[in-house]
Protein backbone atom coordinates (compact mmCIF):
# COMPACT_ATOMS: atom_id res chain seq x y z
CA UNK A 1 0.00 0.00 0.00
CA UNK A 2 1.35 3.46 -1.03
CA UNK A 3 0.52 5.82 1.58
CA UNK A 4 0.54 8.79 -0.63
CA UNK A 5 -1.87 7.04 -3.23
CA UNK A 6 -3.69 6.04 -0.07
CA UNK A 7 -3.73 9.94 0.90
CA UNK A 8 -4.87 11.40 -2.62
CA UNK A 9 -7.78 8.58 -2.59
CA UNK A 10 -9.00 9.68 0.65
CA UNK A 11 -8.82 13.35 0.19
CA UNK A 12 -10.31 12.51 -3.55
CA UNK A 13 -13.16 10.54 -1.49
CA UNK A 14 -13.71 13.89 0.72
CA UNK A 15 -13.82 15.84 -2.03
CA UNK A 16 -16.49 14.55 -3.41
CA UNK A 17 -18.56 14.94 -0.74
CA UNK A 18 -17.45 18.13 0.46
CA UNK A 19 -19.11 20.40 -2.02
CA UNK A 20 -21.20 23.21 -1.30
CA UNK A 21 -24.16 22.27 0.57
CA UNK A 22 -21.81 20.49 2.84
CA UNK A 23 -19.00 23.18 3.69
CA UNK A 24 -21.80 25.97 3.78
CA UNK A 25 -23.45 24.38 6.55
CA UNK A 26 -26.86 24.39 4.36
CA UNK A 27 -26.85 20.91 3.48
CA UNK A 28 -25.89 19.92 7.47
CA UNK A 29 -28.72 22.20 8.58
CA UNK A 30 -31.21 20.52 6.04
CA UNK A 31 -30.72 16.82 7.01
CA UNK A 32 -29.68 17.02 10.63
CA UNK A 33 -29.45 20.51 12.37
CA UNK A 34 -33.01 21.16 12.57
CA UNK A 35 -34.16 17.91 14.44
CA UNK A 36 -31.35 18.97 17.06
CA UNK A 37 -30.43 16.26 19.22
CA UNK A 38 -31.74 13.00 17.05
CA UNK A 39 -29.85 15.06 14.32
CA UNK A 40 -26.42 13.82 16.24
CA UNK A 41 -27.77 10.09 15.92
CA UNK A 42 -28.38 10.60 11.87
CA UNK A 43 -24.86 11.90 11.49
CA UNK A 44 -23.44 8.31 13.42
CA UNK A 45 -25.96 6.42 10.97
CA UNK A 46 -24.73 8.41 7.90
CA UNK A 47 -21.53 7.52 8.40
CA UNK A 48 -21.95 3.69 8.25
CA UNK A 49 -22.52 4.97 4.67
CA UNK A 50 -18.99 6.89 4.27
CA UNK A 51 -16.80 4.69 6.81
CA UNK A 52 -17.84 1.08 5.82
CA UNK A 53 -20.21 0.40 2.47
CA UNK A 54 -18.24 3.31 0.44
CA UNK A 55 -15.01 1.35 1.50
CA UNK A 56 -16.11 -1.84 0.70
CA UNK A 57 -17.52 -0.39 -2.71
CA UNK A 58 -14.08 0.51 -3.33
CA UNK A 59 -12.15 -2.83 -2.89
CA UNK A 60 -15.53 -4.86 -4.33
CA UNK A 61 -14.59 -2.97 -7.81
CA UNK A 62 -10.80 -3.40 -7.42
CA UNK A 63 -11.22 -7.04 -7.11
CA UNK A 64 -13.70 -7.41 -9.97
CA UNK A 65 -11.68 -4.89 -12.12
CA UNK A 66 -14.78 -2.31 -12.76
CA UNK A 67 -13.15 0.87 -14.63
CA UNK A 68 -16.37 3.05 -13.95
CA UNK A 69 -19.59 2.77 -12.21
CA UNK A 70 -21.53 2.00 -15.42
CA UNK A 71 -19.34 -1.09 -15.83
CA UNK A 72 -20.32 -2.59 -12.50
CA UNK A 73 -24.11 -1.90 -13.50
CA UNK A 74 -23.86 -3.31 -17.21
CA UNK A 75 -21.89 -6.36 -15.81
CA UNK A 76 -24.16 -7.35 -12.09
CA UNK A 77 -27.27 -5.29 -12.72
CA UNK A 78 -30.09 -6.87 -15.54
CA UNK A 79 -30.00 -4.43 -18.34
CA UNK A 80 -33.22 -2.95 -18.38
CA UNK A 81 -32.12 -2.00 -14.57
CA UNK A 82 -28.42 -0.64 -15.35
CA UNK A 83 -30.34 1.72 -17.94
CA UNK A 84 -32.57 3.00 -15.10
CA UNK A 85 -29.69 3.69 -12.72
CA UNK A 86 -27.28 4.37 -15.10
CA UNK A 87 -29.22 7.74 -16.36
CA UNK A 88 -30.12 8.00 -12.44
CA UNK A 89 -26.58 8.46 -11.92
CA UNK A 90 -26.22 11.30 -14.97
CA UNK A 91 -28.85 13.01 -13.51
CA UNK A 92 -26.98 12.92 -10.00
CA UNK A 93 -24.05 14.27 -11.48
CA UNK A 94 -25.43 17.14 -13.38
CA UNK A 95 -27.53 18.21 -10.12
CA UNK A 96 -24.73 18.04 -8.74
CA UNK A 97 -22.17 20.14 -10.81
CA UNK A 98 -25.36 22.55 -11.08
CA UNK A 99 -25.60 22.76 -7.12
CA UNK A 100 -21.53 23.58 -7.02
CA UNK A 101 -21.59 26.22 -9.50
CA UNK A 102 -25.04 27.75 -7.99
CA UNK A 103 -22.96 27.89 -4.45
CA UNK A 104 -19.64 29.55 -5.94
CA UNK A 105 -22.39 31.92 -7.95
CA UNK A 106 -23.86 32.76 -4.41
CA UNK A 107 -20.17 33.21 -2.97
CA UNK A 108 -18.84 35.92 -5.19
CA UNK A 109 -22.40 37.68 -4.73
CA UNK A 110 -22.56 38.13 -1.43
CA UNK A 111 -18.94 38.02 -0.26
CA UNK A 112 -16.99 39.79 -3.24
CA UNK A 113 -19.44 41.64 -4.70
CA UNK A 114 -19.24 40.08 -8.30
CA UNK A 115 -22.73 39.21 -10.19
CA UNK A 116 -23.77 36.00 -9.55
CA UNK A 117 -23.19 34.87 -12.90
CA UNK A 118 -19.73 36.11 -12.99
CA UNK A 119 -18.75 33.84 -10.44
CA UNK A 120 -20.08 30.93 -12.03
CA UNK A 121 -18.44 31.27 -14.89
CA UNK A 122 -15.05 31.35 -13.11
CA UNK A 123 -15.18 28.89 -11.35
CA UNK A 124 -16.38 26.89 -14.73
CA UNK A 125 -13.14 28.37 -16.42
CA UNK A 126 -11.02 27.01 -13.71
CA UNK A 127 -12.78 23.74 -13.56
CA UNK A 128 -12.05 22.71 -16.86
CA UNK A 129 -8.87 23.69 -17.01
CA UNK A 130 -8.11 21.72 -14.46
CA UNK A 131 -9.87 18.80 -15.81
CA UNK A 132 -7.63 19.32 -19.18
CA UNK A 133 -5.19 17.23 -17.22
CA UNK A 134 -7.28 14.20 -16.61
CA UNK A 135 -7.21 12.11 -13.63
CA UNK A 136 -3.74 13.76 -12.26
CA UNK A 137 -5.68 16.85 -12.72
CA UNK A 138 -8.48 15.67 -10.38
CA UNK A 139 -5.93 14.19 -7.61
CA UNK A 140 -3.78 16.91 -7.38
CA UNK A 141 -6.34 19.91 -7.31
CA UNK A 142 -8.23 17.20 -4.43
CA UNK A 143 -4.38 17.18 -2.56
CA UNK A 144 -4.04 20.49 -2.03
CA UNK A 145 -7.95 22.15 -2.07
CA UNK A 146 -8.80 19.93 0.67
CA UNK A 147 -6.41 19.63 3.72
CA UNK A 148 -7.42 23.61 3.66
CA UNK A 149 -10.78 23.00 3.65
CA UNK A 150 -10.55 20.44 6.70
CA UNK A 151 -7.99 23.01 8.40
CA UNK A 152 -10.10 26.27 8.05
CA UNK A 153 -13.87 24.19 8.76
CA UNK A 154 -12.09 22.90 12.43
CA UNK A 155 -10.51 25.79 13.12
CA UNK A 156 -13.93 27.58 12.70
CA UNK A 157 -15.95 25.63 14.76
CA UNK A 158 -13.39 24.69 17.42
CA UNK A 159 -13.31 28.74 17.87
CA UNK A 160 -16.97 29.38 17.47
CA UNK A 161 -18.28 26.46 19.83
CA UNK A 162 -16.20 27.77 23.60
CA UNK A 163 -19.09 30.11 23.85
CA UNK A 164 -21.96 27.39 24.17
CA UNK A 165 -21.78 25.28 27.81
CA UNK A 166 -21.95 21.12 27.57
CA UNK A 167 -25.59 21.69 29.43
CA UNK A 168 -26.50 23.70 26.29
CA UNK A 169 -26.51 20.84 23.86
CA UNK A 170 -28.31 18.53 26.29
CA UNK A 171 -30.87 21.29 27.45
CA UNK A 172 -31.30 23.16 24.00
CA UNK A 173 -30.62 20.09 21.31
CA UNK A 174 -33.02 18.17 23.32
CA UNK A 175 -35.63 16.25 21.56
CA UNK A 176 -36.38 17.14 17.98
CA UNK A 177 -37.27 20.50 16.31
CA UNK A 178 -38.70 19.93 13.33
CA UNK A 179 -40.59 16.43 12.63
CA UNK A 180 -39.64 12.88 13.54
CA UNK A 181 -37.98 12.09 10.42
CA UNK A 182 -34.68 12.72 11.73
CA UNK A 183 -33.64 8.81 10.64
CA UNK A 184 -34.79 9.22 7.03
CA UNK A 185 -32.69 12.31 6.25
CA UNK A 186 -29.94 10.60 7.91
CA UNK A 187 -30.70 7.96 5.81
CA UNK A 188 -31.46 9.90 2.66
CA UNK A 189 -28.43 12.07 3.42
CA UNK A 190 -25.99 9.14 3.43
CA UNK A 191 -27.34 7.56 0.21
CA UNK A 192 -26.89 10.70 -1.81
CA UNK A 193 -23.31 11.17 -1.18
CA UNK A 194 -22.08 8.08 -1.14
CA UNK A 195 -23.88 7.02 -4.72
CA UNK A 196 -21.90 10.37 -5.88
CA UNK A 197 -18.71 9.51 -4.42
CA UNK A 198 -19.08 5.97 -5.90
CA UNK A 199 -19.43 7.50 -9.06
CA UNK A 200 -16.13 9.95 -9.19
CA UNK A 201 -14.13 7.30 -6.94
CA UNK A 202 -14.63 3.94 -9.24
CA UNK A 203 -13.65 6.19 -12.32
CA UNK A 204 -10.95 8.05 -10.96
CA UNK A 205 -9.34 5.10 -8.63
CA UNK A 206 -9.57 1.92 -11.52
CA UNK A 207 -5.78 2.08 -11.64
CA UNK A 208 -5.21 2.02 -7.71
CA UNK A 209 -5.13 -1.59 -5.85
CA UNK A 210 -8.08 -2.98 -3.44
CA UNK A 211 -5.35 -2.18 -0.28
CA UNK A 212 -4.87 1.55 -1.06
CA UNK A 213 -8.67 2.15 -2.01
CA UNK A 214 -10.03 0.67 1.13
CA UNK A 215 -7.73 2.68 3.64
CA UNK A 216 -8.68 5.38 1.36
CA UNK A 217 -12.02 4.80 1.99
CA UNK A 218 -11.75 4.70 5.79
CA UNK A 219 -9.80 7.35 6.55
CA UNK A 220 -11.76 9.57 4.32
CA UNK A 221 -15.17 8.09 5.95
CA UNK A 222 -13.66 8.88 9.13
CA UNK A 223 -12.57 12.68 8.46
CA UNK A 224 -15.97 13.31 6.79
CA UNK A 225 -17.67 11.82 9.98
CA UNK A 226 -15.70 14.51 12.03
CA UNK A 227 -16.25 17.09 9.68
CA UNK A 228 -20.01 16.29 9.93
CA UNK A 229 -20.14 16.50 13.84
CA UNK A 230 -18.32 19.66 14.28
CA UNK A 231 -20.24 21.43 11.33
CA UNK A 232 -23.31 19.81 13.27
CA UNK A 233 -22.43 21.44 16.75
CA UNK A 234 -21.89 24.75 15.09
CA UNK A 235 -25.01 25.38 12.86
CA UNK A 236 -27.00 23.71 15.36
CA UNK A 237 -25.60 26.40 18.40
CA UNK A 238 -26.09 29.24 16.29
CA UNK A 239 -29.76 28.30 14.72
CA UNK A 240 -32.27 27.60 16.20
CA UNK A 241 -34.73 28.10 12.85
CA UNK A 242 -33.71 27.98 9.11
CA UNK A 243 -30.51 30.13 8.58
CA UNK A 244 -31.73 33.31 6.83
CA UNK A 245 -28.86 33.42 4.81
CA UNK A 246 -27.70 30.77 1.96
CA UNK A 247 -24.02 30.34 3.73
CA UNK A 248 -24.84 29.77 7.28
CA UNK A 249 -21.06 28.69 8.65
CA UNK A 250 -19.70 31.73 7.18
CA UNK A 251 -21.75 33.66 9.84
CA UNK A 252 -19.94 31.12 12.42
CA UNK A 253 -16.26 32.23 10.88
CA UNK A 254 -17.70 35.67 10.74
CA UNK A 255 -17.87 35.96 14.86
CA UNK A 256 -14.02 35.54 15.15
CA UNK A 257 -12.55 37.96 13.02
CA UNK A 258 -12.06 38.74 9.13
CA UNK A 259 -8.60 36.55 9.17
CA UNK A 260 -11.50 33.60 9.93
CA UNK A 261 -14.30 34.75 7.83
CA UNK A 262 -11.77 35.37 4.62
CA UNK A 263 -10.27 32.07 5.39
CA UNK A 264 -13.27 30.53 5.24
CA UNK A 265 -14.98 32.17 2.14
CA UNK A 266 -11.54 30.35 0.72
CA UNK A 267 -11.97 26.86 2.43
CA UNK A 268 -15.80 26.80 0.95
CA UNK A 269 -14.92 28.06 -2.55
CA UNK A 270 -12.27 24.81 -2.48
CA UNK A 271 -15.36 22.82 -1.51
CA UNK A 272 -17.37 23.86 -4.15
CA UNK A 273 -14.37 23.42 -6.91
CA UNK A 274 -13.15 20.11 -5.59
CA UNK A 275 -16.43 18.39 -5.84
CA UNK A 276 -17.70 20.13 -9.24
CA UNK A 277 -14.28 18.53 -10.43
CA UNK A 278 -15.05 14.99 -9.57
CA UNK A 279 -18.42 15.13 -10.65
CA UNK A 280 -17.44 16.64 -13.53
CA UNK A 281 -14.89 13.97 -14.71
CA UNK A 282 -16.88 10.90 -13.89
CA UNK A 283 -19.96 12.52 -15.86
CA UNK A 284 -17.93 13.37 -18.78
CA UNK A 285 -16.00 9.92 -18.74
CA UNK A 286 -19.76 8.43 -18.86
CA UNK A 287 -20.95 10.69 -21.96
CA UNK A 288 -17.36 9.88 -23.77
CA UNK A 289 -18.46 6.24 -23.50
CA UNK A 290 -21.93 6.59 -24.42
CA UNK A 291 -21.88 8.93 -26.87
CA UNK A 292 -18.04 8.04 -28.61
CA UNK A 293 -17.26 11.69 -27.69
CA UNK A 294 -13.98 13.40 -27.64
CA UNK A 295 -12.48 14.50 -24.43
CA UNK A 296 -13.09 17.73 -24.52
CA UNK A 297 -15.88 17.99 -26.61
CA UNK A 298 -17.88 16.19 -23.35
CA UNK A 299 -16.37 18.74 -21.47
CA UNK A 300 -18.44 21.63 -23.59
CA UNK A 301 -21.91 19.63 -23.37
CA UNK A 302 -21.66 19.34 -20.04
CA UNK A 303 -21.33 22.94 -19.31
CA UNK A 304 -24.12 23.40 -21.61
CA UNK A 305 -26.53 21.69 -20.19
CA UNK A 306 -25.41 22.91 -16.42
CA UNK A 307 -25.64 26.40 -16.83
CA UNK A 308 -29.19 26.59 -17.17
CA UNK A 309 -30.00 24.71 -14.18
CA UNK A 310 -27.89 27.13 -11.86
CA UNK A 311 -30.71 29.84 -12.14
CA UNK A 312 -32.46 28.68 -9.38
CA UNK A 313 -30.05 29.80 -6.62
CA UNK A 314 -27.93 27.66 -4.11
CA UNK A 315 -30.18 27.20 -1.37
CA UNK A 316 -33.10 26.39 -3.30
CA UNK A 317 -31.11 23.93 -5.00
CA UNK A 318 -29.89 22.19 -2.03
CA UNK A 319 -33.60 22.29 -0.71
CA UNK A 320 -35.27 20.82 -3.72
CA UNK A 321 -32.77 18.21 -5.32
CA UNK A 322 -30.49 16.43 -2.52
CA UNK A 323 -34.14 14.65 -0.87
CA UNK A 324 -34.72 13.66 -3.89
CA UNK A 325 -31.43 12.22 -4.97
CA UNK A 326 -31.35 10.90 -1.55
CA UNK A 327 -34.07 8.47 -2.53
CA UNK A 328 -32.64 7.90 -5.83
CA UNK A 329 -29.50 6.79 -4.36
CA UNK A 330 -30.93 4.69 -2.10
CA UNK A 331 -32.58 2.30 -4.40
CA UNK A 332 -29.06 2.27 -5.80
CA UNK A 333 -27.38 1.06 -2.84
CA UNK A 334 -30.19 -1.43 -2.18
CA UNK A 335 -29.02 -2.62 -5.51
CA UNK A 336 -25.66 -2.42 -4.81
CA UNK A 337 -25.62 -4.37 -1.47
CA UNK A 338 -27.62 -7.18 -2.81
CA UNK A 339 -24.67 -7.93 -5.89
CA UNK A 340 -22.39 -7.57 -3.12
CA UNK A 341 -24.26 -10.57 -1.24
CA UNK A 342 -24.36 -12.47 -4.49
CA UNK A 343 -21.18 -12.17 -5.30
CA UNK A 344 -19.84 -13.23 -1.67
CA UNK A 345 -22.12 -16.32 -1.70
CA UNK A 346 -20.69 -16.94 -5.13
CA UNK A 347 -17.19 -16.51 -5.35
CA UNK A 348 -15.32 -14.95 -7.21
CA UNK A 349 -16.56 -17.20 -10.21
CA UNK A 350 -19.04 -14.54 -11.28
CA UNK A 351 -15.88 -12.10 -12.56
C-alpha cells in the first residue's frame, strides 16, 4: 500500500462529498441541524454509509476490475435495470455540478461583490482547465484544495463552539425541532453522497489496488464523519430556525474575526471546486463512452446543459434536489448491497 496514493484517494473521497451544501453548513442544517439532538444520531448512521459500504464499494470494484460505475451496472445489474440507474446516476451528477456552481455563484455575490453569474463562470473556467489534465488533474487539485478545507472548517468551529456550555446541547438540542424524520434524512443524506462519491471514486481510482482504495475509503469516511459532527455542533448552536442566509457557517467564521471569515470564504470556494471537479470527470468519462465523444468535446456539453439549471439559486437547489437524490441513491445502494451478497455467496466465479 502506497501511503501517498492512499492519501490522494482519501482526500479525492472527501472531495467529493465536500461540495457546497456540505462546507456551507446548508446541506448539514437541512438533514440534521433542525431535528437537534436525534440530528447527532443521523450523522453516526450516515456515516456507516462513508466509513464502511463506500469502503467496501471501493475494494468490491478493485477485485472485480470495474473501470467506472456503469461497468459494475452493465456487468451485475439486468440491463433494463443498469439503464434506469445508469441515467439516475447522470442526472446525480449534473444536479450536482449545477448545485456547485449555484454555491460559488452565491459566494462571489454576497462576499466579493461580483454578479452572480460572474462567479459561475469562473469557477467553470477554472474547472475545466483543471480537468484538461485528466485524472492527475483531479488528484492533485483534491491534494491540495482539501487539507485547507478540513484546516479552516475545524478551526472555525473549534473557535466558534467555547461560547456554548456542555448543558447547552443537552438542554437546548433536546428532543427534535422539526418532525420525527430525523432517521430518514440521515438515511437519505448518506445515500446521496455516497452514490456520488461511488461515481467519481470507481472512475478516478480503476488504476489504484483494493489495499490503497479501502484505507482510502476509511480514513476519508472517518474525516468526513468529524467534519459532519463539528459542522453539526456549530449550525445547530447558532440556529435555532432555518438560517436566513444561503451560507450559514460563514456567519460562524464571521464571529471571530475577518482573518476567519476570509479564510473561510476560501476553504468553501475549495469545496465547491473540488467536488464540481469529480463530478465533472466521472460525468464526462460516462458521456465519452456513451456517446463516442472526444475528451473535450464532453467537457463543452456538459457545461451546456449545467448552466441553465444554476438559475435557481444555491439554497433552493440544495432544498429541492439532494431529498430527492437521496431516494434515488438509495434504491441504488439497495441494488448495490444485494450484488455484493451475491457475489460473496458466489465466489469470485461470477468475474
Amino acid at each position: 500500500m502506497k501511503v501517498g496514493r492512499t492519501w490522494r484517494i482519501a482526500l479525492t473521497y472527501i472531495g467529493a462529498v465536500v461540495g457546497a451544501g456540505f462546507s456551507s453548513g446548508q446541506e448539514i442544517w437541512h438533514f440534521f441541524g433542525r431535528h437537534g439532538l436525534n440530528g447527532l444520531q443521523g450523522i453516526f448512521i450516515s456515516a456507516l454509509f462513508f466509513c464502511i459500504l463506500g469502503p467496501v464499494y471501493f475494494r468490491f470494484n478493485s477485485e472485480l476490475g470495474v473501470k467506472s460505475y456503469h461497468d459494475f451496472l452493465y456487468r451485475y445489474f439486468p440491463y433494463p435495470v443498469a439503464v434506469l440507474i445508469d441515467f439516475i446516476y447522470i442526472f446525480f451528477l449534473i444536479g450536482s455540478i449545477s448545485v456547485m456552481l449555484a454555491g460559488s455563484g452565491t459566494l462571489f455575490n454576497e462576499v466579493v461583490g461580483l454578479s452572480y453569474r460572474t462567479g459561475i463562470m469562473t469557477t467553470l473556467v477554472f474547472i475545466l482547465a483543471t480537468l484538461y489534465l485528466k485524472v492527475e488533474g483531479v488528484l492533485t487539485v483534491n491534494s491540495y484544495l482539501i487539507p485547507v478545507l478540513i484546516v479552516i472548517t475545524v478551526l472555525t468551529v473549534v473557535l466558534f463552539l467555547p461560547e456554548f456550555s456542555i448543558n447547552f446541547y443537552f438542554q437546548e438540542l433536546k428532543g427534535s425541532l422539526e418532525g420525527n424524520n430525523w432517521f430518514t434524512d440521515s438515511v437519505l443524506y448518506g445515500s446521496y453522497n455516497l452514490s456520488i462519491a461511488m461515481a467519481v471514486i470507481t472512475g478516478i481510482g480503476r488504476k489504484e489496488d483494493k489495499k490503497t482504495l479501502m484505507s482510502g475509503g476509511i480514513i476519508g469516511g472517518i474525516i468526513l464523519l468529524i467534519l459532519n459532527l463539528l459542522i453539526f455542533l456549530g449550525v445547530a448552536a447558532a440556529f435555532h430556525s432555518p438560517p436566513s442566509g444561503e451560507i450559514p457557517m460563514l456567519f460562524l467564521a464571521a464571529q471571530r474575526g475577518k482573518v476567519l471569515y476570509i479564510g473561510y470564504i476560501v476553504g468553501l470556494y475549495f469545496a465547491m471546486v473540488s467536488t464540481a471537479i469529480g463530478n465533472y470527470y466521472a460525468l464526462n468519462h460516462r458521456l465519452i463512452s456513451l456517446f463516442n465523444l472526444k475528451y473535450a468535446i464532453g467537457l463543452l456539453i456538459i457545461s451546456i446543459m449545467i448552466l441553465p439549471l444554476t438559475r435557481s439559486g444555491f439554497a433552493g437547489l440544495v432544498e429541492k434536489l439532494y431529498p430527492a437524490f437521496g431516494y434515488l441513491g438509495f434504491i441504488i445502494l439497495t441494488g448495490y448491497l444485494f450484488t455484493l451478497i451475491r457475489y460473496k455467496i458466489r465466489g469470485k466465479d461470477d468475474k
